[in-house]
PDB file of N, CA and C in Angstrom:
ATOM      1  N   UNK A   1     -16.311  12.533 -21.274  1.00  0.00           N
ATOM      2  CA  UNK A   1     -17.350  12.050 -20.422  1.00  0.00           C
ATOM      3  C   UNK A   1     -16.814  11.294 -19.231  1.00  0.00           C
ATOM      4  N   UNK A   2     -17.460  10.483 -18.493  1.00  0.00           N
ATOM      5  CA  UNK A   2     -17.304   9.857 -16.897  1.00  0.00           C
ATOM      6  C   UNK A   2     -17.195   8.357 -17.368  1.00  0.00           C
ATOM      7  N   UNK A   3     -17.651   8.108 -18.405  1.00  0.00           N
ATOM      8  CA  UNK A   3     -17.647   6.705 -18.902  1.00  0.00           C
ATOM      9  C   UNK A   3     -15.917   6.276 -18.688  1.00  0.00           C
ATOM     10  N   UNK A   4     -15.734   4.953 -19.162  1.00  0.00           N
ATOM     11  CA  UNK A   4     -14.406   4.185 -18.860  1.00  0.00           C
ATOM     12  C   UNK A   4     -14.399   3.654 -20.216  1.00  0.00           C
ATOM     13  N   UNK A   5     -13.266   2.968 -20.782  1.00  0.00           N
ATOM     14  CA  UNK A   5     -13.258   2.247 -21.904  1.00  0.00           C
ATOM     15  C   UNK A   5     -13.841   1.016 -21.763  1.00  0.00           C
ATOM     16  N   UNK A   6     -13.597   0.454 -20.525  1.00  0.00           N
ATOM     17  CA  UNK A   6     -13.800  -1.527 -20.374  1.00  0.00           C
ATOM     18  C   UNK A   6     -14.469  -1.008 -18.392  1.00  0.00           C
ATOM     19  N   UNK A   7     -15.321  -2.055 -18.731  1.00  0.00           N
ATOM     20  CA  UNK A   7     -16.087  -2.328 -17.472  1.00  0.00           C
ATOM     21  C   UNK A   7     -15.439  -3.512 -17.019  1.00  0.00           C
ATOM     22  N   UNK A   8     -14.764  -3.306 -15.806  1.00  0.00           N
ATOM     23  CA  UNK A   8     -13.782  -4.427 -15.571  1.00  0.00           C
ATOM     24  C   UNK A   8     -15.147  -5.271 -14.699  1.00  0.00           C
ATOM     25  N   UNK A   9     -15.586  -6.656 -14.884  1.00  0.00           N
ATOM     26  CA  UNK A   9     -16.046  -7.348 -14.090  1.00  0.00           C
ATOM     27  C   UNK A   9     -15.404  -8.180 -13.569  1.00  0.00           C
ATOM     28  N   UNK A  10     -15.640  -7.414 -11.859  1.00  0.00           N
ATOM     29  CA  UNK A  10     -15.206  -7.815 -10.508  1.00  0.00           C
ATOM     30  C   UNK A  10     -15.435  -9.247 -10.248  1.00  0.00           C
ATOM     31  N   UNK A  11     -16.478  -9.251 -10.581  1.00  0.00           N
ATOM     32  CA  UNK A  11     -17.200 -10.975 -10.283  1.00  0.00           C
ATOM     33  C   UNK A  11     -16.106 -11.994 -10.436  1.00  0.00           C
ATOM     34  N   UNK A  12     -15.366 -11.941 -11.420  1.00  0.00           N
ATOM     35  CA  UNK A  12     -14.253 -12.748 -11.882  1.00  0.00           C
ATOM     36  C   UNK A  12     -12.720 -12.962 -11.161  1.00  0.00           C
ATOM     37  N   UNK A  13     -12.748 -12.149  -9.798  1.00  0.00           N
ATOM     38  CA  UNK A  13     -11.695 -12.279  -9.097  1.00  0.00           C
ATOM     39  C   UNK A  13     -12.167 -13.231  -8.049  1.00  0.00           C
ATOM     40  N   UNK A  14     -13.293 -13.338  -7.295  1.00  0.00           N
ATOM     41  CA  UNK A  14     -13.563 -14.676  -6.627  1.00  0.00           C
ATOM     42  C   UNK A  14     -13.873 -15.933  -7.093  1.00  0.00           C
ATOM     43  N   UNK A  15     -14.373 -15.734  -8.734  1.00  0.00           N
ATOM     44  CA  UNK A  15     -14.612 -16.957  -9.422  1.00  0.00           C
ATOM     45  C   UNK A  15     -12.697 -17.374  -9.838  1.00  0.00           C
ATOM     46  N   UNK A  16     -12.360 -16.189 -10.362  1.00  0.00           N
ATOM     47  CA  UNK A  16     -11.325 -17.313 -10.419  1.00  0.00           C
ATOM     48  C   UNK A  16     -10.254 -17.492  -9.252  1.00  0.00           C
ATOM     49  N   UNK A  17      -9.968 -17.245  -8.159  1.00  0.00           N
ATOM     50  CA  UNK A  17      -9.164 -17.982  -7.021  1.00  0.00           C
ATOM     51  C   UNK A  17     -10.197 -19.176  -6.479  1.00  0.00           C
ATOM     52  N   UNK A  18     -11.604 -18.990  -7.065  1.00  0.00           N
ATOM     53  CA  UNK A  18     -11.886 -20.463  -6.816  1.00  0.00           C
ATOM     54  C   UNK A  18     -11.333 -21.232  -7.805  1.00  0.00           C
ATOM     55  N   UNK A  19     -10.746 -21.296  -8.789  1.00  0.00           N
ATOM     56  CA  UNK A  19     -10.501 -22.488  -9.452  1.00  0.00           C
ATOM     57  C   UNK A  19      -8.795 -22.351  -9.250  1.00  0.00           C
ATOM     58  N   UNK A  20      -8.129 -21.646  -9.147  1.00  0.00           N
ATOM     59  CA  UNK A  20      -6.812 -21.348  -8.752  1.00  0.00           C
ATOM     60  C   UNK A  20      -5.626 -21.168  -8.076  1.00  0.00           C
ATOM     61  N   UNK A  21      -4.836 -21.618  -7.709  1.00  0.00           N
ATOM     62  CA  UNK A  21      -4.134 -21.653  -6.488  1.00  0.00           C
ATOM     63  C   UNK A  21      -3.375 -20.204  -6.482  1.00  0.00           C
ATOM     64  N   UNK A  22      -3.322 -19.497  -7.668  1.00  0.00           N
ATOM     65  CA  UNK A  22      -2.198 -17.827  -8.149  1.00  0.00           C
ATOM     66  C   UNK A  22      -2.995 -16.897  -7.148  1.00  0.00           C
ATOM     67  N   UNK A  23      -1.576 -16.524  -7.527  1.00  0.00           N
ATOM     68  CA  UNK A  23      -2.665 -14.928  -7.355  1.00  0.00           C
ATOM     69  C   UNK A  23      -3.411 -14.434  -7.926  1.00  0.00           C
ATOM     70  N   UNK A  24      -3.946 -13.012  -7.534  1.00  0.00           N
ATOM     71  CA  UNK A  24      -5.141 -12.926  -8.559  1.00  0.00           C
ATOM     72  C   UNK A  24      -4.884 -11.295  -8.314  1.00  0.00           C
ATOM     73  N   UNK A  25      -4.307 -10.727  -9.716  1.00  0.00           N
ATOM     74  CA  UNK A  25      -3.553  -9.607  -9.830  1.00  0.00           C
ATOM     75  C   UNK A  25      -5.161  -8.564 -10.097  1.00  0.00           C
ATOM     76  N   UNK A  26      -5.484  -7.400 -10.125  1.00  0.00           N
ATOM     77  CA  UNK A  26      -6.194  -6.462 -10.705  1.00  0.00           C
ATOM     78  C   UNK A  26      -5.574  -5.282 -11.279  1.00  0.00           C
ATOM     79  N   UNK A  27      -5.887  -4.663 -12.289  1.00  0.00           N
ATOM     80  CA  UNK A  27      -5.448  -3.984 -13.001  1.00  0.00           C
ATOM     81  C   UNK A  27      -6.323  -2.433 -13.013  1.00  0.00           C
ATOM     82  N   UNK A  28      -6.460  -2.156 -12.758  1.00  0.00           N
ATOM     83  CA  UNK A  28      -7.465  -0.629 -12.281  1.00  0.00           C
ATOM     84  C   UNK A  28      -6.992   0.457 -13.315  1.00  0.00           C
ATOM     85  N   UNK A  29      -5.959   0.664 -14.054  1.00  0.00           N
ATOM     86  CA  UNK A  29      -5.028   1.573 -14.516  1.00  0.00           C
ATOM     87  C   UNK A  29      -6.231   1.555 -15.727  1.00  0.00           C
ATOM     88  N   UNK A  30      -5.508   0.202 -16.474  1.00  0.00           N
ATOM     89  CA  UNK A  30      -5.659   0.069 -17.972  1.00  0.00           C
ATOM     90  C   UNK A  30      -7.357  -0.165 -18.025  1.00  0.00           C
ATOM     91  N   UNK A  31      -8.185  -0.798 -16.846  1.00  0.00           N
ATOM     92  CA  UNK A  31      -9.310  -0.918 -16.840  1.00  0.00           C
ATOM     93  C   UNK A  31     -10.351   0.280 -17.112  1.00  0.00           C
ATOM     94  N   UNK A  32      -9.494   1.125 -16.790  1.00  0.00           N
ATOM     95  CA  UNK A  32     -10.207   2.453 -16.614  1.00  0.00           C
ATOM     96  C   UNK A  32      -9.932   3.419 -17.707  1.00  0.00           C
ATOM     97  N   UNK A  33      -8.907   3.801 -17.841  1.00  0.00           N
ATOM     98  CA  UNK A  33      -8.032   4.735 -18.738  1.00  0.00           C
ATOM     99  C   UNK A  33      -8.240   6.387 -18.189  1.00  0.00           C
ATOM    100  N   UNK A  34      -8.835   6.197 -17.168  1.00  0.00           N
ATOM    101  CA  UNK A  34      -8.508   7.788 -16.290  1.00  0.00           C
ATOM    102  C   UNK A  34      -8.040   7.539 -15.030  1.00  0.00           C
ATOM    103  N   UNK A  35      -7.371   8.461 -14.987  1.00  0.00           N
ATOM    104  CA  UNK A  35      -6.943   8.569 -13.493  1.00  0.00           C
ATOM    105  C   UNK A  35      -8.143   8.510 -12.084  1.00  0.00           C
ATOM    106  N   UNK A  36      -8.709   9.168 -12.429  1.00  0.00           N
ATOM    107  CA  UNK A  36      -9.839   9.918 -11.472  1.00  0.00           C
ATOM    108  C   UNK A  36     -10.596   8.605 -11.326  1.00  0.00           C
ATOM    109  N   UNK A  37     -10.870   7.457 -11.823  1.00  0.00           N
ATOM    110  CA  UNK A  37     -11.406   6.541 -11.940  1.00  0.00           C
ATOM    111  C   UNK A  37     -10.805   5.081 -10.980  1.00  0.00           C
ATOM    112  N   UNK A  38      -9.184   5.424 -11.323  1.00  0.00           N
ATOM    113  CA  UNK A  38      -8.197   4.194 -10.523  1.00  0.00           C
ATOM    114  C   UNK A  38      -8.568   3.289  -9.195  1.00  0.00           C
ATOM    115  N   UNK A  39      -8.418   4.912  -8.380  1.00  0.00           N
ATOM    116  CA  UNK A  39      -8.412   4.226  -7.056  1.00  0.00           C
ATOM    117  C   UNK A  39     -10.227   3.770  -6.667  1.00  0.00           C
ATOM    118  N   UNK A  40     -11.246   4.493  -7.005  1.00  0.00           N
ATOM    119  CA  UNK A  40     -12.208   3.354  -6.594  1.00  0.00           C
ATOM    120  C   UNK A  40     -12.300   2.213  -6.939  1.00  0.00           C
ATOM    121  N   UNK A  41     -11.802   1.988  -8.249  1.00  0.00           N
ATOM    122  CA  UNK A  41     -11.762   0.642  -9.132  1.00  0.00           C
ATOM    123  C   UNK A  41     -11.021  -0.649  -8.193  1.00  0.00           C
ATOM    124  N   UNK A  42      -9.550   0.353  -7.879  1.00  0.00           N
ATOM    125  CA  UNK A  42      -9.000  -0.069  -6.987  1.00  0.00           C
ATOM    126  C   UNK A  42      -9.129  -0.854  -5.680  1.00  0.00           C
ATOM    127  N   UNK A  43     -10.123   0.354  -4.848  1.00  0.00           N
ATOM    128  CA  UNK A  43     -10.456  -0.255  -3.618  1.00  0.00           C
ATOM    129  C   UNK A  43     -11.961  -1.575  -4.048  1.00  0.00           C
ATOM    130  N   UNK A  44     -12.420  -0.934  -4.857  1.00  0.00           N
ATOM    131  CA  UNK A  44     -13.497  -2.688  -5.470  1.00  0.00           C
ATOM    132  C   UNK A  44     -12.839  -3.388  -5.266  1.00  0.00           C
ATOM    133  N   UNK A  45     -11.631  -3.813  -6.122  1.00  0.00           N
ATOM    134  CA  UNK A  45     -11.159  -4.944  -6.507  1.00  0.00           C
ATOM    135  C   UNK A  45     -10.487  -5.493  -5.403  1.00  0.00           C
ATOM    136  N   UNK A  46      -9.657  -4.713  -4.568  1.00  0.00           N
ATOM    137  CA  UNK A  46      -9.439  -5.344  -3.204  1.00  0.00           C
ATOM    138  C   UNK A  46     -10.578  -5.834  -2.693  1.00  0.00           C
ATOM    139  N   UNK A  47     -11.381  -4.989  -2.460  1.00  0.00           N
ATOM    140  CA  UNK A  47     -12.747  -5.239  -1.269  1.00  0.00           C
ATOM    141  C   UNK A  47     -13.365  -7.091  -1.851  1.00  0.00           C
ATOM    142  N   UNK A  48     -13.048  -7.068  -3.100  1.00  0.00           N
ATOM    143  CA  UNK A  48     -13.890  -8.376  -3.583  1.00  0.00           C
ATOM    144  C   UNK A  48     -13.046  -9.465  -3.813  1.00  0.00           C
ATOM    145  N   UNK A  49     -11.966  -8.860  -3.261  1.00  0.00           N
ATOM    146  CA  UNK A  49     -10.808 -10.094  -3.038  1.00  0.00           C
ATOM    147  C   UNK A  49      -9.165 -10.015  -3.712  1.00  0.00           C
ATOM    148  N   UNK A  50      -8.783  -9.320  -4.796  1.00  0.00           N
ATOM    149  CA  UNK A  50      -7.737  -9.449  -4.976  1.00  0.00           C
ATOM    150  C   UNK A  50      -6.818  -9.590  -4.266  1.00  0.00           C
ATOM    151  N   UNK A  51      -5.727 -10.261  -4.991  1.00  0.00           N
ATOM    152  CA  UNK A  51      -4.911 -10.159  -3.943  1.00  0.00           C
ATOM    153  C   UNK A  51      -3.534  -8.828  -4.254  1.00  0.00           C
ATOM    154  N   UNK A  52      -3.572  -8.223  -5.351  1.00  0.00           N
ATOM    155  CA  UNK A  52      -2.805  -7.288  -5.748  1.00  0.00           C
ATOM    156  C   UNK A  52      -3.359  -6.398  -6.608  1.00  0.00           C
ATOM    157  N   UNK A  53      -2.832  -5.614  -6.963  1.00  0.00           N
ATOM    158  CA  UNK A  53      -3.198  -4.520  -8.090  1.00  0.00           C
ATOM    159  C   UNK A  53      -1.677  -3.930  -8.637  1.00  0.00           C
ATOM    160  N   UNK A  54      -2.154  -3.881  -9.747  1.00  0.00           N
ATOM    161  CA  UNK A  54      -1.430  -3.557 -11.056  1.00  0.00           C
ATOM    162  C   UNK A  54      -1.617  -1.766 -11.721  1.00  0.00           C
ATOM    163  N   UNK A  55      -0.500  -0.560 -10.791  1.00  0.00           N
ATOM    164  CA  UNK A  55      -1.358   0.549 -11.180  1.00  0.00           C
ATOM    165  C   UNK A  55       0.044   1.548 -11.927  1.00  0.00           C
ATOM    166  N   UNK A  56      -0.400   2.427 -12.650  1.00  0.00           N
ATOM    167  CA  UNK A  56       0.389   3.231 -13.373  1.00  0.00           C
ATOM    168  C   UNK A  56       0.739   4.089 -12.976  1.00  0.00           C
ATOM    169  N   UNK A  57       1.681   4.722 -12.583  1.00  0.00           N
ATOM    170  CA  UNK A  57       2.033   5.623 -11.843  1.00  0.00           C
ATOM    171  C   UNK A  57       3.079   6.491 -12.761  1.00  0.00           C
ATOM    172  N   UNK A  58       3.131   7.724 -12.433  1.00  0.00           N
ATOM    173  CA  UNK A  58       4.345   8.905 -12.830  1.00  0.00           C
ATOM    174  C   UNK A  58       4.235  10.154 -12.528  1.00  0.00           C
ATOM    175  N   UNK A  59       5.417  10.338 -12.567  1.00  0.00           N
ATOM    176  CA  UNK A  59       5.519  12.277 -11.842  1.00  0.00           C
ATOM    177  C   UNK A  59       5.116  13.409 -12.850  1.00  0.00           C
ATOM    178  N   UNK A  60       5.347  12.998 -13.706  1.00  0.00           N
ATOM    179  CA  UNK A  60       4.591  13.804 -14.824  1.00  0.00           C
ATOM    180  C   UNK A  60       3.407  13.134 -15.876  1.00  0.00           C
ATOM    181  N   UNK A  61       2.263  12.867 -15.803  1.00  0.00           N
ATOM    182  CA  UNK A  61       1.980  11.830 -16.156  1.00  0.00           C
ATOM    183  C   UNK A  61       1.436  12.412 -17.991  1.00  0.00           C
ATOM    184  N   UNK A  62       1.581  13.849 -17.851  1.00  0.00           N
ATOM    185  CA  UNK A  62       1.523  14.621 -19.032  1.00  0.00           C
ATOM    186  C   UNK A  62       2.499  14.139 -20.226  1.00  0.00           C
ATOM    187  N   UNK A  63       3.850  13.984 -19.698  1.00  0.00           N
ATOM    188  CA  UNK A  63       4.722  13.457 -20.190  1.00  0.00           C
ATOM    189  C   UNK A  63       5.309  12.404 -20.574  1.00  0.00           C
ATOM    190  N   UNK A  64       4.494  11.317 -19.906  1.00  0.00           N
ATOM    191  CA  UNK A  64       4.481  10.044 -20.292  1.00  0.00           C
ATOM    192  C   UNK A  64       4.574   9.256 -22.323  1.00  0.00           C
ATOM    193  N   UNK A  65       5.138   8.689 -21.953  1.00  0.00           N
ATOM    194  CA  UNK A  65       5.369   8.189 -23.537  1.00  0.00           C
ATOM    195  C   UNK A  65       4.314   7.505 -23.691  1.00  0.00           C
ATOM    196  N   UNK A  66       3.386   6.929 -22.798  1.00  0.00           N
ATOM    197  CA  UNK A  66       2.356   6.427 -23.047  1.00  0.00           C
ATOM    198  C   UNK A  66       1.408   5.786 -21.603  1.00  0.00           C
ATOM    199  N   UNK A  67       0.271   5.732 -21.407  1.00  0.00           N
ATOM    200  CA  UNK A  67      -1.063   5.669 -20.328  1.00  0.00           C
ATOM    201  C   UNK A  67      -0.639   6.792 -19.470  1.00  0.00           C
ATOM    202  N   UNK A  68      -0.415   8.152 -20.015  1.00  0.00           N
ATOM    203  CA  UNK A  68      -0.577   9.143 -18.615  1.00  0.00           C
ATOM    204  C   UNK A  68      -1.587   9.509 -18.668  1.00  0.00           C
ATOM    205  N   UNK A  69      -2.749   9.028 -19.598  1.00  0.00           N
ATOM    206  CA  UNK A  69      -4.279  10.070 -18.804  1.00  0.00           C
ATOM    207  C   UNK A  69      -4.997   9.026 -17.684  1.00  0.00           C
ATOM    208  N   UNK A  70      -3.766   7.567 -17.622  1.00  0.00           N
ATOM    209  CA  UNK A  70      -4.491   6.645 -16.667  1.00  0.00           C
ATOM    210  C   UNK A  70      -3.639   6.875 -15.366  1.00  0.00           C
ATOM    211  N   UNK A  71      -2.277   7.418 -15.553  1.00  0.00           N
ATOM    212  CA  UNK A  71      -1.180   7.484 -14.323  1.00  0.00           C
ATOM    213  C   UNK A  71      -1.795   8.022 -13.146  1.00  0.00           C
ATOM    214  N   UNK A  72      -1.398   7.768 -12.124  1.00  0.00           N
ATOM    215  CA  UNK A  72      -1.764   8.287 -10.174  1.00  0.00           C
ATOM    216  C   UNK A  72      -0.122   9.111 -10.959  1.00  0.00           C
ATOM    217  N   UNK A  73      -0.172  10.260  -9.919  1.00  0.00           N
ATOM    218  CA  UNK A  73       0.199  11.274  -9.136  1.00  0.00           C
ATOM    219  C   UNK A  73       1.382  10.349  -7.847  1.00  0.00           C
ATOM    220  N   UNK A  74       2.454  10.490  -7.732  1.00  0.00           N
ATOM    221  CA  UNK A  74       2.592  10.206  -6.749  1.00  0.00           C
ATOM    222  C   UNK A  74       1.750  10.145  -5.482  1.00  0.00           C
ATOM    223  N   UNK A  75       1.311  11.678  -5.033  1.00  0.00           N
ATOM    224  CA  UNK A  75       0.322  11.661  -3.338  1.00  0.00           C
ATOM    225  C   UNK A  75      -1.170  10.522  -3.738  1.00  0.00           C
ATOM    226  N   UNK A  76      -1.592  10.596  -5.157  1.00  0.00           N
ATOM    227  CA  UNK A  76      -2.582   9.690  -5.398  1.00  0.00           C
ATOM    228  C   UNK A  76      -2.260   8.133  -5.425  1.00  0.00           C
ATOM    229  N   UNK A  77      -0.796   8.069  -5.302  1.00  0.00           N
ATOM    230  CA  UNK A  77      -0.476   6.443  -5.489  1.00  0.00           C
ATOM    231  C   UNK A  77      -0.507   6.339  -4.198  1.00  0.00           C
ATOM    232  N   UNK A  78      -0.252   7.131  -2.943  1.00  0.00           N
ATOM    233  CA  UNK A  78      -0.083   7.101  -1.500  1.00  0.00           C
ATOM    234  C   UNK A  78      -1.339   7.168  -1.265  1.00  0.00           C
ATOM    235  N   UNK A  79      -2.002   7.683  -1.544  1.00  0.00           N
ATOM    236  CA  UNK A  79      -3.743   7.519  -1.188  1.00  0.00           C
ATOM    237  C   UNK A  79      -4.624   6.316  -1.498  1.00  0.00           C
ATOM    238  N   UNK A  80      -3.892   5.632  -2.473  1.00  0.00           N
ATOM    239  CA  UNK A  80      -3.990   4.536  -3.084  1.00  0.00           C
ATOM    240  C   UNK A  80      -4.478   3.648  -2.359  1.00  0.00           C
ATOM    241  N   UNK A  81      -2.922   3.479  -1.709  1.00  0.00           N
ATOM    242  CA  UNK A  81      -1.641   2.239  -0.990  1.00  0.00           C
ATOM    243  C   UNK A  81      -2.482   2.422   0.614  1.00  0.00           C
ATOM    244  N   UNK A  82      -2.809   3.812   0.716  1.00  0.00           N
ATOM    245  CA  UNK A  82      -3.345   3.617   2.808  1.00  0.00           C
ATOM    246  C   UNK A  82      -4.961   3.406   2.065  1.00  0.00           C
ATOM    247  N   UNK A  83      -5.711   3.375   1.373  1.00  0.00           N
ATOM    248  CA  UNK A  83      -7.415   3.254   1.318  1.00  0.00           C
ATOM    249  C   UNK A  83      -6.882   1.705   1.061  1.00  0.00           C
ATOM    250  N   UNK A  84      -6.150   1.192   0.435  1.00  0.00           N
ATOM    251  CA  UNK A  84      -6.531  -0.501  -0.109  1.00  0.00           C
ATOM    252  C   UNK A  84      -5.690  -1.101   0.924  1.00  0.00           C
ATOM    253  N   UNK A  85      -4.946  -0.473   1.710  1.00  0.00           N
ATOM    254  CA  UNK A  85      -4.229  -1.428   2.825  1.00  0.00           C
ATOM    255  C   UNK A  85      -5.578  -1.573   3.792  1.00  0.00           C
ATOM    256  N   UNK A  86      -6.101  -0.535   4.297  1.00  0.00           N
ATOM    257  CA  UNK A  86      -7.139  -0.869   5.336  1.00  0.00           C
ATOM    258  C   UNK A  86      -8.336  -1.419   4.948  1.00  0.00           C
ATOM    259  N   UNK A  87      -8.532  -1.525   3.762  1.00  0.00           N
ATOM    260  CA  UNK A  87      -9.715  -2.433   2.860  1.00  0.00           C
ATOM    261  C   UNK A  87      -8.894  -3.922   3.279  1.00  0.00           C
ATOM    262  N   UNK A  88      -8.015  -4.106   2.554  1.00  0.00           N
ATOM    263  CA  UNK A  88      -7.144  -5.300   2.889  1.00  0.00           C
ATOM    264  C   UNK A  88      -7.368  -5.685   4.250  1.00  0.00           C
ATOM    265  N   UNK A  89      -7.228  -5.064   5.244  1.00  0.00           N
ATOM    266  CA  UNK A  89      -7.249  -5.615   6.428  1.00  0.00           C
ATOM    267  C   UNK A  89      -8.343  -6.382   6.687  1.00  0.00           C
ATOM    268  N   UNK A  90      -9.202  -5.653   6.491  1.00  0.00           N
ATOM    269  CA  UNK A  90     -10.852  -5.881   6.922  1.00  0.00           C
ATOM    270  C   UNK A  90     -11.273  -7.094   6.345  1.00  0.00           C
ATOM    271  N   UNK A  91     -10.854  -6.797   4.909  1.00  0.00           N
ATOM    272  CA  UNK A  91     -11.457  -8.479   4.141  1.00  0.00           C
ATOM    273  C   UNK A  91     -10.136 -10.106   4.680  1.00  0.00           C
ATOM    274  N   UNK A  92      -8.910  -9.263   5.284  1.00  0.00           N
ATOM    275  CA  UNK A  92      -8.729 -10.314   5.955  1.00  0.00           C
ATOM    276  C   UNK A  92      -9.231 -11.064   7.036  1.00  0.00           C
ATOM    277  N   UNK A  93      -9.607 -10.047   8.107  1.00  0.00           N
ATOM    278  CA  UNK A  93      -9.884 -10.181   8.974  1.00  0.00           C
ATOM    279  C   UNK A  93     -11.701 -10.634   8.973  1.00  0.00           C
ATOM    280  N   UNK A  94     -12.710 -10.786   7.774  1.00  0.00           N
ATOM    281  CA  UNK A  94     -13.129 -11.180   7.764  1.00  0.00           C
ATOM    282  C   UNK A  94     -12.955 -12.727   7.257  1.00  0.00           C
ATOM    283  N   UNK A  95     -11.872 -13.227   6.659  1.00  0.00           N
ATOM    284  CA  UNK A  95     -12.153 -14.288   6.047  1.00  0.00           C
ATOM    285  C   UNK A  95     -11.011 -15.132   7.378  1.00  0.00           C
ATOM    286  N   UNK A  96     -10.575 -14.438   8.112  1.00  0.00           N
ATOM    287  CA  UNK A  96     -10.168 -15.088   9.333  1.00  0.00           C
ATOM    288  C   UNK A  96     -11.180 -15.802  10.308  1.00  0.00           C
ATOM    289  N   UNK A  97     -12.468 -14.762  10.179  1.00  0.00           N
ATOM    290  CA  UNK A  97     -13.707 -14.637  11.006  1.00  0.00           C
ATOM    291  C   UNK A  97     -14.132 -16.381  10.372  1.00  0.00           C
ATOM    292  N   UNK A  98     -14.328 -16.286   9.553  1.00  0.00           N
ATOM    293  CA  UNK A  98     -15.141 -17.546   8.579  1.00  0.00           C
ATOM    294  C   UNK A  98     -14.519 -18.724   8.154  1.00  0.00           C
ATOM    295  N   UNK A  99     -12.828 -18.592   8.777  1.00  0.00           N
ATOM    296  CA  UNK A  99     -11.939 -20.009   8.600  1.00  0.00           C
ATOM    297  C   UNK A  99     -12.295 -20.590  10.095  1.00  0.00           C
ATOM    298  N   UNK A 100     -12.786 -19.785  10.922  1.00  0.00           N
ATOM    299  CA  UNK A 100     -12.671 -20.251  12.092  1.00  0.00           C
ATOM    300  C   UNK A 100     -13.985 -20.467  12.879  1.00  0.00           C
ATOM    301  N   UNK A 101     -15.268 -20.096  11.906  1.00  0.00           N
ATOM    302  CA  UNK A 101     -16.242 -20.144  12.315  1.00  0.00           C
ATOM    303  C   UNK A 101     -17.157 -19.448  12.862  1.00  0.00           C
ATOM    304  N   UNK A 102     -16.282 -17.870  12.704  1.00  0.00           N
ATOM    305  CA  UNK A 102     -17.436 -17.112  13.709  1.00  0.00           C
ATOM    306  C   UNK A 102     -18.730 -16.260  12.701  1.00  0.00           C
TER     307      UNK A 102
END
């Protein structure tokens, strides 16, 4: 089915860098346990603030000793890396907007 194992709630990456000075890692891989699932999870969790992500990657992910039905594809880890860099930008460049008042 389309379902996921764990419903990662997002909510919990701005609640906790409010109480925190860390980083605030996301995990999209293990959250999900499909591939096909990663990178939107992915770009959420940027968009709502992370400051990193935590993702599984391999060239064969068939072959994996273990999480290849969650692994990116190499070209899918690159598709990844350019959708959450320019998400990244934006939520910087908004919270630039709002340190400074506009």
């Amino acid at each position: 089915g389309s379902h996921s194992r764990f419903m990662p709630d997002l909510a919990i990456i701005p609640a906790a860098q409010h109480i925190s000075h860390l980083p605030i890692i996301f995990d999209p891989s293990h959250s999900t346990g499909k591939r096909e699932q990663v990178i939107p999870l992915a770009r959420a969790g940027i968009a709502v603030g992370a400051d990193g992500l935590l993702v599984d990657i391999h060239p064969y992910p068939e072959r994996a000793l273990c999480d290849g039905p969650q692994a990116l594809l190499f070209d899918m880890f690159q598709q990844l890396l350019d959708e959450v860099r320019a998400i990244a930008e934006i939520v910087k460049q908004a919270r630039r907007k709002l340190a400074l008042g506009y």
